[in-house]
C-alpha atoms as a PDB file:
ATOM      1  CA  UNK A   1     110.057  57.827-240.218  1.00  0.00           C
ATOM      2  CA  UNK A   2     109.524  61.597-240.106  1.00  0.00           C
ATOM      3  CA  UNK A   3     111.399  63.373-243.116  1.00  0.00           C
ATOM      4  CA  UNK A   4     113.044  65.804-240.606  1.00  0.00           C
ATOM      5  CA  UNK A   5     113.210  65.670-236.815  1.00  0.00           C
ATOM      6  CA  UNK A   6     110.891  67.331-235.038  1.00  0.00           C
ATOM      7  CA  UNK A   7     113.362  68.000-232.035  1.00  0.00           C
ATOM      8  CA  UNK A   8     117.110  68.492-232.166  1.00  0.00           C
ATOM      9  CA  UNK A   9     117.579  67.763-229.020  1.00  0.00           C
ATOM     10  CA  UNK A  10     115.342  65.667-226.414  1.00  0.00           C
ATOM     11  CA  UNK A  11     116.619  65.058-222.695  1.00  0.00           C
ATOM     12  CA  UNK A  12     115.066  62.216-221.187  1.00  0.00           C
ATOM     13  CA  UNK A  13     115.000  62.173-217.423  1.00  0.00           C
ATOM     14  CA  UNK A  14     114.742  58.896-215.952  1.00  0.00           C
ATOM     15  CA  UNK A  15     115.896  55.684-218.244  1.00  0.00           C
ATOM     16  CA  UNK A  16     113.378  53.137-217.062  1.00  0.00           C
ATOM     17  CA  UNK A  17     111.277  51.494-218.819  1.00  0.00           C
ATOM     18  CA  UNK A  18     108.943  54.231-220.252  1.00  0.00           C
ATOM     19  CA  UNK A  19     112.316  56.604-220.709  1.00  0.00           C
ATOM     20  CA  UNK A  20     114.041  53.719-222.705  1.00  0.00           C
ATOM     21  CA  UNK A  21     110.945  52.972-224.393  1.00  0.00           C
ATOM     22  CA  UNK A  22     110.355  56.658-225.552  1.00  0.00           C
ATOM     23  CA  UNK A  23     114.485  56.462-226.333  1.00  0.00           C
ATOM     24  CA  UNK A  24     113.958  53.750-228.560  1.00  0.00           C
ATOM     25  CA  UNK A  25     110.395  55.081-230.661  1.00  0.00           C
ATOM     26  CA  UNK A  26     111.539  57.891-230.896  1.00  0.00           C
ATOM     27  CA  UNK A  27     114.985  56.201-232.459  1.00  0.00           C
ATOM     28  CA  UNK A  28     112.937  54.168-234.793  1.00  0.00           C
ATOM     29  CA  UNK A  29     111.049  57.079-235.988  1.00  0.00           C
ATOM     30  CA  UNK A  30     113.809  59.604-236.687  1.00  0.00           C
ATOM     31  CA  UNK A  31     111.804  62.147-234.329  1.00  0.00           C
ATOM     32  CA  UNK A  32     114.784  64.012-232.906  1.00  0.00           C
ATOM     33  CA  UNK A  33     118.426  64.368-234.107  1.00  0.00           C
ATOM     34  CA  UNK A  34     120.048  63.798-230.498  1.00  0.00           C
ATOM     35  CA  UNK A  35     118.537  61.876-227.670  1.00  0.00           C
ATOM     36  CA  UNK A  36     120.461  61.863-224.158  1.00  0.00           C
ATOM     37  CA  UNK A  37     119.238  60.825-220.934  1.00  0.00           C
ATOM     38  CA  UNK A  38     120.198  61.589-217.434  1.00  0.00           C
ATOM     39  CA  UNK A  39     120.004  58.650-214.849  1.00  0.00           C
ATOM     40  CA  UNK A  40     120.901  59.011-210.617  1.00  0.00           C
ATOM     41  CA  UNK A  41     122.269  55.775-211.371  1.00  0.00           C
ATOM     42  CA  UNK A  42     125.267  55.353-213.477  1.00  0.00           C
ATOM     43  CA  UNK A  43     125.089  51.930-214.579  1.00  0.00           C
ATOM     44  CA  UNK A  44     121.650  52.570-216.353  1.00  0.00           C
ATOM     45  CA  UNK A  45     122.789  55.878-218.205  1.00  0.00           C
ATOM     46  CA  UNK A  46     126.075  54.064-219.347  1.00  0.00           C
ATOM     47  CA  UNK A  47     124.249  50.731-220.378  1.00  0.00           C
ATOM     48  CA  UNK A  48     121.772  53.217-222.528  1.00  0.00           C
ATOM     49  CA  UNK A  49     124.712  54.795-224.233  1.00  0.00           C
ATOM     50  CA  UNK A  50     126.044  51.204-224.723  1.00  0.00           C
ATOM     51  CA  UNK A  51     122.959  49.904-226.260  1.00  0.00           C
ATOM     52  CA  UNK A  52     122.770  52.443-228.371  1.00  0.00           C
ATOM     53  CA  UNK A  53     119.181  53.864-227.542  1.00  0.00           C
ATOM     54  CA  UNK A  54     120.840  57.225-226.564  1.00  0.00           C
ATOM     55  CA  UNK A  55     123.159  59.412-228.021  1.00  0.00           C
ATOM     56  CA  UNK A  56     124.746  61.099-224.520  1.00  0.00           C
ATOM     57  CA  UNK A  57     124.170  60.124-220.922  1.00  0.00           C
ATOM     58  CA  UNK A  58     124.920  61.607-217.805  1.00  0.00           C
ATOM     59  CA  UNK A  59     124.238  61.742-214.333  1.00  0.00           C
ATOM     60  CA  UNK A  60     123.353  64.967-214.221  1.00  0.00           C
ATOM     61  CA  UNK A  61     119.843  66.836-215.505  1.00  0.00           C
ATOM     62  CA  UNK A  62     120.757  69.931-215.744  1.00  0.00           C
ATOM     63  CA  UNK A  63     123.514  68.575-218.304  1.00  0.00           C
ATOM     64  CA  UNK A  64     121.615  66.134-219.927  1.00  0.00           C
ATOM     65  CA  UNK A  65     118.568  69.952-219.939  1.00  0.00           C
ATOM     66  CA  UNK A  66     121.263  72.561-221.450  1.00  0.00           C
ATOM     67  CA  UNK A  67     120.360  73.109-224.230  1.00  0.00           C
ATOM     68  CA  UNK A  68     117.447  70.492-224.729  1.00  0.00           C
ATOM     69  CA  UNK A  69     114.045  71.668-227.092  1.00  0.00           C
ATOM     70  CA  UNK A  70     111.887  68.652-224.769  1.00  0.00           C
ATOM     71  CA  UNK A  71     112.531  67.957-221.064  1.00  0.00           C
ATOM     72  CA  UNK A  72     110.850  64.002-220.588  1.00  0.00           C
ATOM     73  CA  UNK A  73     110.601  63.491-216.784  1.00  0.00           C
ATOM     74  CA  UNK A  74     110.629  59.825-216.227  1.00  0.00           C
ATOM     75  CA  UNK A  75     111.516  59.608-212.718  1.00  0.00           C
ATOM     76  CA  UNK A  76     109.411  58.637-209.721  1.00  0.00           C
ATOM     77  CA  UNK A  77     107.167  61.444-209.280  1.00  0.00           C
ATOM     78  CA  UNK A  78     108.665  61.860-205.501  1.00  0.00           C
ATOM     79  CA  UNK A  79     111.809  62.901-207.373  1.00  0.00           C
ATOM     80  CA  UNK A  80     110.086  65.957-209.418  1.00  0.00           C
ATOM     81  CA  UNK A  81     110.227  68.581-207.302  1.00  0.00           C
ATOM     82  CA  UNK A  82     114.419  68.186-207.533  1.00  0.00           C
ATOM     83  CA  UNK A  83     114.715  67.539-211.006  1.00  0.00           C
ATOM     84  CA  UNK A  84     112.824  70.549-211.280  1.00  0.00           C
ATOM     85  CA  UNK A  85     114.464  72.551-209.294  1.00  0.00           C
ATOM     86  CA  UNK A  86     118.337  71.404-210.914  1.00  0.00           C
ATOM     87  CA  UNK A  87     117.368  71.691-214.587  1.00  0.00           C
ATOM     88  CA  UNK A  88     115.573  74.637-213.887  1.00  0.00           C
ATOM     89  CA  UNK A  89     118.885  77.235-214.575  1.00  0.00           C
ATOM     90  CA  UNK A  90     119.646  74.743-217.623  1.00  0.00           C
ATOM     91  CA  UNK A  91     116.662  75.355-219.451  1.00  0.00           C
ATOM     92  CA  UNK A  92     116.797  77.436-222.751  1.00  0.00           C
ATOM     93  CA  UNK A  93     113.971  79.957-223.762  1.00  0.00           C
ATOM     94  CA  UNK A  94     111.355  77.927-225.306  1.00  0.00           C
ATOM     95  CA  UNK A  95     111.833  74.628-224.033  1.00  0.00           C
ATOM     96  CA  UNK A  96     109.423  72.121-223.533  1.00  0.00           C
ATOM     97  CA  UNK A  97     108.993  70.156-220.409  1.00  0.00           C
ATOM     98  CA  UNK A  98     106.649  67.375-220.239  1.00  0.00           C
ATOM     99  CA  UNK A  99     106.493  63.744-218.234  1.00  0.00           C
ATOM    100  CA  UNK A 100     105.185  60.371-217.825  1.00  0.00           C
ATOM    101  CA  UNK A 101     103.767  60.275-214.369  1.00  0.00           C
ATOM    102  CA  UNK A 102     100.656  58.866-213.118  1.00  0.00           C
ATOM    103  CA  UNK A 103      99.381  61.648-211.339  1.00  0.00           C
ATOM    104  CA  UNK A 104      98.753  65.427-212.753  1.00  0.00           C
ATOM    105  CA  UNK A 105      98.197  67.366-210.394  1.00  0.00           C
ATOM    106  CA  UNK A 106     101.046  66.692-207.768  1.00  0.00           C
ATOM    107  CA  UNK A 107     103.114  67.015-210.977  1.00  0.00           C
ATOM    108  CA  UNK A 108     102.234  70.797-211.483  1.00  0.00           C
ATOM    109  CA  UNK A 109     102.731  72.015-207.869  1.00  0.00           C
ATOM    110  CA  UNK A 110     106.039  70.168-207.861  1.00  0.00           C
ATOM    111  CA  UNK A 111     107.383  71.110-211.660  1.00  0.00           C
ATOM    112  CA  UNK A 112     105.778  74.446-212.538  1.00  0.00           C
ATOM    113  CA  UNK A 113     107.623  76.585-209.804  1.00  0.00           C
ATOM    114  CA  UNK A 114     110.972  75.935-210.850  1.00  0.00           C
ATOM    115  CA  UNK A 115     110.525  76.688-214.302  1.00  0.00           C
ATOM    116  CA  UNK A 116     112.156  79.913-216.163  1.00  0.00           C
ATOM    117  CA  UNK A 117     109.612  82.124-218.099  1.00  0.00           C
ATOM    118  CA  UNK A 118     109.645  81.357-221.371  1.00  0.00           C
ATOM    119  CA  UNK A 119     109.621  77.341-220.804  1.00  0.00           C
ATOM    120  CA  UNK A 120     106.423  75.601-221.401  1.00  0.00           C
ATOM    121  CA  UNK A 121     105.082  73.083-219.068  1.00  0.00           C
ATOM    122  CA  UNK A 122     103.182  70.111-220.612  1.00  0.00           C
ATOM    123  CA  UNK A 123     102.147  67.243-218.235  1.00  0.00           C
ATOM    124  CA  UNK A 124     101.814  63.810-219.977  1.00  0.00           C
ATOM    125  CA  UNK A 125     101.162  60.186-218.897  1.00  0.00           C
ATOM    126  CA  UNK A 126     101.365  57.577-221.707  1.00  0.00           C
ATOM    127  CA  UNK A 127      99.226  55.150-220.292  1.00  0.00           C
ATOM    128  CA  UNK A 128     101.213  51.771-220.920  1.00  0.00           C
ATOM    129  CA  UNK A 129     103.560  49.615-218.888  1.00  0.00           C
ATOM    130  CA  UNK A 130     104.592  46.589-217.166  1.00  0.00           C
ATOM    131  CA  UNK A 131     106.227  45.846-214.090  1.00  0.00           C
ATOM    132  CA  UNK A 132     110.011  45.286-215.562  1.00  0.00           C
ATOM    133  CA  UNK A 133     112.089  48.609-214.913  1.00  0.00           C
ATOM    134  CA  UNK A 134     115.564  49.201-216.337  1.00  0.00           C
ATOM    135  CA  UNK A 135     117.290  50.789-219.516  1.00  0.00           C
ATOM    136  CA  UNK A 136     116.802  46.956-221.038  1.00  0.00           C
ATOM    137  CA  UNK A 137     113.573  46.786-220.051  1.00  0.00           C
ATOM    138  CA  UNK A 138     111.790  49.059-223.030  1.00  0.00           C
ATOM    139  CA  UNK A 139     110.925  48.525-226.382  1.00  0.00           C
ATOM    140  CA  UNK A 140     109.411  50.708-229.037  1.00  0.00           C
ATOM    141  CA  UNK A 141     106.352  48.382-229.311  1.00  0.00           C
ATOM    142  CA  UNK A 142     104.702  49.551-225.862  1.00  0.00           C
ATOM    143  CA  UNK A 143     103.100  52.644-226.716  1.00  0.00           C
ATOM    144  CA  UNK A 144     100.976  51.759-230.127  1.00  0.00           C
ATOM    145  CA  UNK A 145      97.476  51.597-229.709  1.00  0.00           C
ATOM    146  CA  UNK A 146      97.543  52.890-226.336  1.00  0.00           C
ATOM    147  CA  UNK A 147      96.122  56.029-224.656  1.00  0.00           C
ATOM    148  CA  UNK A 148      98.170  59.049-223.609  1.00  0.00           C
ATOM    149  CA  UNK A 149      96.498  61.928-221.574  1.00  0.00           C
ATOM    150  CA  UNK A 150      97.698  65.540-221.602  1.00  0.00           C
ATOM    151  CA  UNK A 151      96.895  67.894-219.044  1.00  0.00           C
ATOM    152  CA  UNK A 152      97.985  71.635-219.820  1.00  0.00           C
ATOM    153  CA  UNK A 153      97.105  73.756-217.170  1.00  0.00           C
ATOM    154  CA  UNK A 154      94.747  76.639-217.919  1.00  0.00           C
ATOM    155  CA  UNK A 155      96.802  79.361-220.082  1.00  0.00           C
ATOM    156  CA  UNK A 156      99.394  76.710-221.465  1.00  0.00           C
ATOM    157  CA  UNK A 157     100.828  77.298-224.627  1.00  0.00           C
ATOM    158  CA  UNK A 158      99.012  75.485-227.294  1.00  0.00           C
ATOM    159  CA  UNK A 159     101.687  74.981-229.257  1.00  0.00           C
ATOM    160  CA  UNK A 160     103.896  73.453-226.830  1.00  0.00           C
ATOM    161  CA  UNK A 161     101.038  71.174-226.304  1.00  0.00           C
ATOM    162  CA  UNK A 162     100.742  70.632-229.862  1.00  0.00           C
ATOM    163  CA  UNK A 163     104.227  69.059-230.056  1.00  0.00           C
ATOM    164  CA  UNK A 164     103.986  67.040-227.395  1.00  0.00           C
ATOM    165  CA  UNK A 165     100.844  65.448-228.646  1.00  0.00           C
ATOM    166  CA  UNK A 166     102.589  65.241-231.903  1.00  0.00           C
ATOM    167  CA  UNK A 167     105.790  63.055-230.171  1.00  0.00           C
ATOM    168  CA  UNK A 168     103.041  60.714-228.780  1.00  0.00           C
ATOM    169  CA  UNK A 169     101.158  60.458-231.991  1.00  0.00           C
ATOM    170  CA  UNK A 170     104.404  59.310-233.574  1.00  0.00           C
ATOM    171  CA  UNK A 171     104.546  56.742-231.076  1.00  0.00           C
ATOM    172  CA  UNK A 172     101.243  55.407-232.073  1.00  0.00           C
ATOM    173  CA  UNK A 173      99.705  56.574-229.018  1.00  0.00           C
ATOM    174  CA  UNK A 174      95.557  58.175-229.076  1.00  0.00           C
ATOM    175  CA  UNK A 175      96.480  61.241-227.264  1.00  0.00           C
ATOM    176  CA  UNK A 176      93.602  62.841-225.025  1.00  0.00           C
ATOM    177  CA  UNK A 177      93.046  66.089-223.002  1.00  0.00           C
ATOM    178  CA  UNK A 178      91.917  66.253-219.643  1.00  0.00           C
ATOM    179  CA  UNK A 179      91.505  68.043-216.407  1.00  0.00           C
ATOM    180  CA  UNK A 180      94.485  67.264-214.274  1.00  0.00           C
ATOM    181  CA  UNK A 181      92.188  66.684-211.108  1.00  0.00           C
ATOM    182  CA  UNK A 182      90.015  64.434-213.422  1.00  0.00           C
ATOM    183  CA  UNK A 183      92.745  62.486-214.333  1.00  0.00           C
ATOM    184  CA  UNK A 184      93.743  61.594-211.144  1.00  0.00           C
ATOM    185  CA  UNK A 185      90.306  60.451-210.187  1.00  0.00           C
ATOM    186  CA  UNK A 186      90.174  58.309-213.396  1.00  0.00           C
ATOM    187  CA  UNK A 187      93.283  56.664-212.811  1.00  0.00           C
ATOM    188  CA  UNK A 188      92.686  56.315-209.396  1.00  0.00           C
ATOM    189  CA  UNK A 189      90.205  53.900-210.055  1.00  0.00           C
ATOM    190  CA  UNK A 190      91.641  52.076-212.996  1.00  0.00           C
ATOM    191  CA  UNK A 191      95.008  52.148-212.222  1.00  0.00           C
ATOM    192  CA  UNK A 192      95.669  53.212-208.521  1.00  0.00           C
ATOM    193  CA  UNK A 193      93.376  51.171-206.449  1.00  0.00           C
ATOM    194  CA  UNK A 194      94.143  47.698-208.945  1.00  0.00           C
ATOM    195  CA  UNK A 195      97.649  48.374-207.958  1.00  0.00           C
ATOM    196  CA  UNK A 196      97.159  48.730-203.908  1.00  0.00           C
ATOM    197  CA  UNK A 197      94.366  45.989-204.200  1.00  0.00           C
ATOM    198  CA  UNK A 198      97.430  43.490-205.973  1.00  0.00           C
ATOM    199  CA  UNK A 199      99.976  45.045-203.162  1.00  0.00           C
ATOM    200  CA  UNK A 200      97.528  43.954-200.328  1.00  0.00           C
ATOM    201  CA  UNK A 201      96.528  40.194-201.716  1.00  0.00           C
ATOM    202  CA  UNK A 202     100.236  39.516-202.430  1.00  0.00           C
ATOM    203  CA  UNK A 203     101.270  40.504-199.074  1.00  0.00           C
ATOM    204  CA  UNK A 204      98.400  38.598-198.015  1.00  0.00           C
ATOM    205  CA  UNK A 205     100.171  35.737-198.861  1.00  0.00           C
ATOM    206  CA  UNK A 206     103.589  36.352-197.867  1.00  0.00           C
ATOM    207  CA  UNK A 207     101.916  36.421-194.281  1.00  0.00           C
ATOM    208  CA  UNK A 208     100.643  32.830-194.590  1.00  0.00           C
ATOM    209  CA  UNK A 209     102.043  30.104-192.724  1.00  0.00           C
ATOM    210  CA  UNK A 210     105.432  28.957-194.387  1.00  0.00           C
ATOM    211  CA  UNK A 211     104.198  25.438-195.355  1.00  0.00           C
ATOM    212  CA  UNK A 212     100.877  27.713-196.880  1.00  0.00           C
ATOM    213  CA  UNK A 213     103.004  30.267-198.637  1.00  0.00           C
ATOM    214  CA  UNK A 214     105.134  27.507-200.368  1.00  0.00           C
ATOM    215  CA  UNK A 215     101.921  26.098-202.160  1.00  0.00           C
ATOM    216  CA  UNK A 216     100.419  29.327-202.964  1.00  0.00           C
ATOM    217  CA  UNK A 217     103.411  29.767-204.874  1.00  0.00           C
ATOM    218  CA  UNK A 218     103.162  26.201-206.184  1.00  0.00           C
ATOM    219  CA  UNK A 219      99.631  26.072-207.068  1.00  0.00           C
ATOM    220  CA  UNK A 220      99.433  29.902-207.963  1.00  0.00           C
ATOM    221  CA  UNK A 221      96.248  29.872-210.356  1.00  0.00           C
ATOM    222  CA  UNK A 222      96.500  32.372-213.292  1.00  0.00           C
ATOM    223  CA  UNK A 223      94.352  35.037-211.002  1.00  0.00           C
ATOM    224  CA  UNK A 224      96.826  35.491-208.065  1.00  0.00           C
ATOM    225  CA  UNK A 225      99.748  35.306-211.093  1.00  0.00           C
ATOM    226  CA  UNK A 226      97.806  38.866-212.361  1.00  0.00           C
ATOM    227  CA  UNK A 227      98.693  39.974-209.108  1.00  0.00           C
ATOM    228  CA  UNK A 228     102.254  38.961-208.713  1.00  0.00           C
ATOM    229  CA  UNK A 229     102.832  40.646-211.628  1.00  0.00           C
ATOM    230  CA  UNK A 230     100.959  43.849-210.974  1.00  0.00           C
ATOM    231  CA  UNK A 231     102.811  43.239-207.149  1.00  0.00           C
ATOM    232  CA  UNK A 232     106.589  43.191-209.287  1.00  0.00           C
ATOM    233  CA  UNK A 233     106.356  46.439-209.967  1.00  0.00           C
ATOM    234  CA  UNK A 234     108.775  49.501-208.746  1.00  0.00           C
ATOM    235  CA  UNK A 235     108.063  50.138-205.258  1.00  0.00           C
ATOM    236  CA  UNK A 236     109.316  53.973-205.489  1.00  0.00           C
ATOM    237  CA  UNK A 237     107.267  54.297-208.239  1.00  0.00           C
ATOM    238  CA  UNK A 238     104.031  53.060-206.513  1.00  0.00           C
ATOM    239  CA  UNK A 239     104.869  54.769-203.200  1.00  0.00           C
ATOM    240  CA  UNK A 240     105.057  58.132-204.812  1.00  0.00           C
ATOM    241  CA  UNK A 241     102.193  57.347-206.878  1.00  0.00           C
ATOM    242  CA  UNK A 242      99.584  56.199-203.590  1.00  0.00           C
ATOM    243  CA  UNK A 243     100.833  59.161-201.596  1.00  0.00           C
ATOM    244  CA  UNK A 244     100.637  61.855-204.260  1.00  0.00           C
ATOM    245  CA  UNK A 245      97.842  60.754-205.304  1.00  0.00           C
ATOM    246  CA  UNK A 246      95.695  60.098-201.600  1.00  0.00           C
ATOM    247  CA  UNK A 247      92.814  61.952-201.768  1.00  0.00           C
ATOM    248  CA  UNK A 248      91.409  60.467-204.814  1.00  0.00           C
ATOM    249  CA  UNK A 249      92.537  56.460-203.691  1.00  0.00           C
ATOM    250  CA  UNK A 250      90.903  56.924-200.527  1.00  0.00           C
ATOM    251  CA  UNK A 251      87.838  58.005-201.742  1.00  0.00           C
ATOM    252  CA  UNK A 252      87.946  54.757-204.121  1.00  0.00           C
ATOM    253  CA  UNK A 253      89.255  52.525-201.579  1.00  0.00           C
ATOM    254  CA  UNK A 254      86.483  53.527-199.381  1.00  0.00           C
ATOM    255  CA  UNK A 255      83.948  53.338-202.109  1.00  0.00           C
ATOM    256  CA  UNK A 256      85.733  49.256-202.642  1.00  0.00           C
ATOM    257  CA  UNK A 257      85.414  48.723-198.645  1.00  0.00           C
ATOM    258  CA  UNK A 258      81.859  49.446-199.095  1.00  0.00           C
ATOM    259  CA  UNK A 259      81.409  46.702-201.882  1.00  0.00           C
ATOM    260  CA  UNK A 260      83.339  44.128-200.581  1.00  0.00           C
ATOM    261  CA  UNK A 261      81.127  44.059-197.533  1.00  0.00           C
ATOM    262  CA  UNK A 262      78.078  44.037-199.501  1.00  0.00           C
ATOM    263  CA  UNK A 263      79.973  41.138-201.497  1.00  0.00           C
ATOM    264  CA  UNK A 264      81.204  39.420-198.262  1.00  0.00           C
ATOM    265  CA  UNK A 265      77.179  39.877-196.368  1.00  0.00           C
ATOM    266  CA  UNK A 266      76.311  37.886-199.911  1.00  0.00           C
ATOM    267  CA  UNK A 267      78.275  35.369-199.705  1.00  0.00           C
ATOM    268  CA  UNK A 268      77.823  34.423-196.176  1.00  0.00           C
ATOM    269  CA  UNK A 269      73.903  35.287-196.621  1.00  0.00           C
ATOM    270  CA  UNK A 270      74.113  32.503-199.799  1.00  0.00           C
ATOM    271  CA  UNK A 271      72.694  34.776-202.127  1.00  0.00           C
ATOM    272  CA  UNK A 272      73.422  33.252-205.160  1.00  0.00           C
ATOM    273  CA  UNK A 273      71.611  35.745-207.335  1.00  0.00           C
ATOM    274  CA  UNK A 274      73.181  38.648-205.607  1.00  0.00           C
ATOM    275  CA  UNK A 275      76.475  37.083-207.036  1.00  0.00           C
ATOM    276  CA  UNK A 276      75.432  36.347-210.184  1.00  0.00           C
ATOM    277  CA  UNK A 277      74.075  39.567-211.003  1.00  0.00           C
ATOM    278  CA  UNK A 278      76.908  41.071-209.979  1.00  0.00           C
ATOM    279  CA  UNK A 279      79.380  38.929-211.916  1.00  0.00           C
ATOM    280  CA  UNK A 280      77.655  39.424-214.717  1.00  0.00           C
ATOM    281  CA  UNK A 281      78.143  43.472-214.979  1.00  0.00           C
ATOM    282  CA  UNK A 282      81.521  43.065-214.441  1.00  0.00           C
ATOM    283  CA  UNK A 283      81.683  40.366-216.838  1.00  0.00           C
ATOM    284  CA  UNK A 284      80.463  43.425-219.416  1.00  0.00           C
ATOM    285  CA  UNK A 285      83.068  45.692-218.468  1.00  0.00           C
ATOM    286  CA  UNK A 286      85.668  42.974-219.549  1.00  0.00           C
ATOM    287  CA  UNK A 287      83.696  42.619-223.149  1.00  0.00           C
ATOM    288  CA  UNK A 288      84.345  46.457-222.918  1.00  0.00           C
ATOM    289  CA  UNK A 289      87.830  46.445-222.328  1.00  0.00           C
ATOM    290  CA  UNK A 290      88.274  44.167-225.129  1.00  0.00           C
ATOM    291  CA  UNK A 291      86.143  45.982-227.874  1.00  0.00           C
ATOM    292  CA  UNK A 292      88.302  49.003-226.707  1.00  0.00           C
ATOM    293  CA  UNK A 293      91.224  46.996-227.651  1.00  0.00           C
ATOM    294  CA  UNK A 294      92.924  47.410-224.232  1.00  0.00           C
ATOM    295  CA  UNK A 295      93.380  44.133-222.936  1.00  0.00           C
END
């Protein structure tokens, strides 16, 4: 635990699952003296003040934002350009305002125009999840060991940055810089596209005949359960995520198109060594996932 906070007051936006799992590390690590979150729906902001993972919760942004030294967004990133625009008058000289969304650069053109002068824009995205949502939903343990990737826009205020990076750190999170418009590529690929790719196979299924669909549920293997999984998670979320982030998943989804023909012309062609060779690269990037500790 830190020996003093290093905010009095952080407003998180948005108790979810990253926003209650933020509430709670940042509990367990003494790393501000108030936490209070805002949630559109009531039942979540009064069952985080219940639990105990919050100090105040409201409704409201710009209430939860008066006042606040760190601004979390963790709403759907659809919902941005509001928040942004309701906290906006709220914000104190100095303030910090950062988020967890999954794309950068939508975040920017939707955030950075509401903002006061004087408040410090810091775009985040602890990457780390799973598909449960909901103020009971987080725990403290999801963000050790994990990667979290900053994107300050040209000119931003290093030590805003700095603190933000800091809160992360404290988390247990590697924090990294990057390019907003790189980010979204990168994530596009090993995020985005895993996501619509899980979408599409599930629905897939839900298209099958009824006696079919019964005993894919039945006999699910533990590959289509990956996808169910990946397939539970918030629809708004994943919406706002595919169509703020287009360009780059169609260019990735195109580039997949492309490779699953090749893949299917294989198959149907019975070249075995085609599919060997290619299982076996892919079979490497696993091994690297796993040395990376990121499995």
């Amino acid at each position: 635990m830190t020996a003093s906070p290093a905010f009095e007051r952080l407003a998180i936006v948005g108790i979810g699952l990253i926003g209650s799992s933020l509430a709670r590390a940042v509990r367990a690590e003494g790393l501000a003296r108030t936490i209070v979150c805002a949630d559109a729906n009531a039942d979540h902001a009064a069952r985080a003040k219940a639990i105990g993972i919050v100090d105040e919760a409201t409704t409201d942004p710009a209430e939860a934002a008066a006042g606040a030294d760190l601004v979390m967004l963790c709403v759907p990133i659809g919902a941005y350009a509001d928040v942004a625009r309701t906290i906006g008058p709220a914000l104190k000289p100095g303030a910090i305002v950062t988020d967890v969304g999954s794309v950068k650069q939508a975040v920017i053109d939707a955030v950075a125009p509401h903002l006061p002068e004087g408040v410090h824009l810091v775009p985040g995205h602890p990457v780390a999840g799973t598909e449960k949502s909901g103020p009971d939903a987080g725990f403290a343990a999801l963000f050790p060991g994990r990667w979290c990737i900053l994107t300050p826009v040209p000119g931003a205020d290093e030590g805003a940055t700095r603190k933000v990076a800091d809160l992360w750190r404290a988390c247990g999170m590697t924090v990294e810089r990057m390019d907003p418009g790189h980010h979204d590529r990168v994530l596009a690929i090993t995020s985005h596209l895993p996501h619509l790719i899980a979408y599409t196979i599930v629905g897939t299924a839900t298209d099958l005949e009824e006696h079919l669909r019964q005993e894919v549920i039945k006999y699910s293997a533990s590959g289509f359960r990956d996808f169910t999984r990946i397939a539970g998670s918030d629809p708004t979320m994943w919406r706002d995520v595919f169509l703020n982030n287009r360009e780059a998943v169609l260019d990735c989804l195109q580039r997949f198109t492309e490779d699953l023909t090749a893949l299917q012309r294989s198959i149907r062609r019975g070249e075995g060594d085609a599919l060997f060779d290619l299982f076996t690269r892919t079979r490497e990037i696993r091994k690297g996932v796993l040395d990376a500790r990121q499995a």
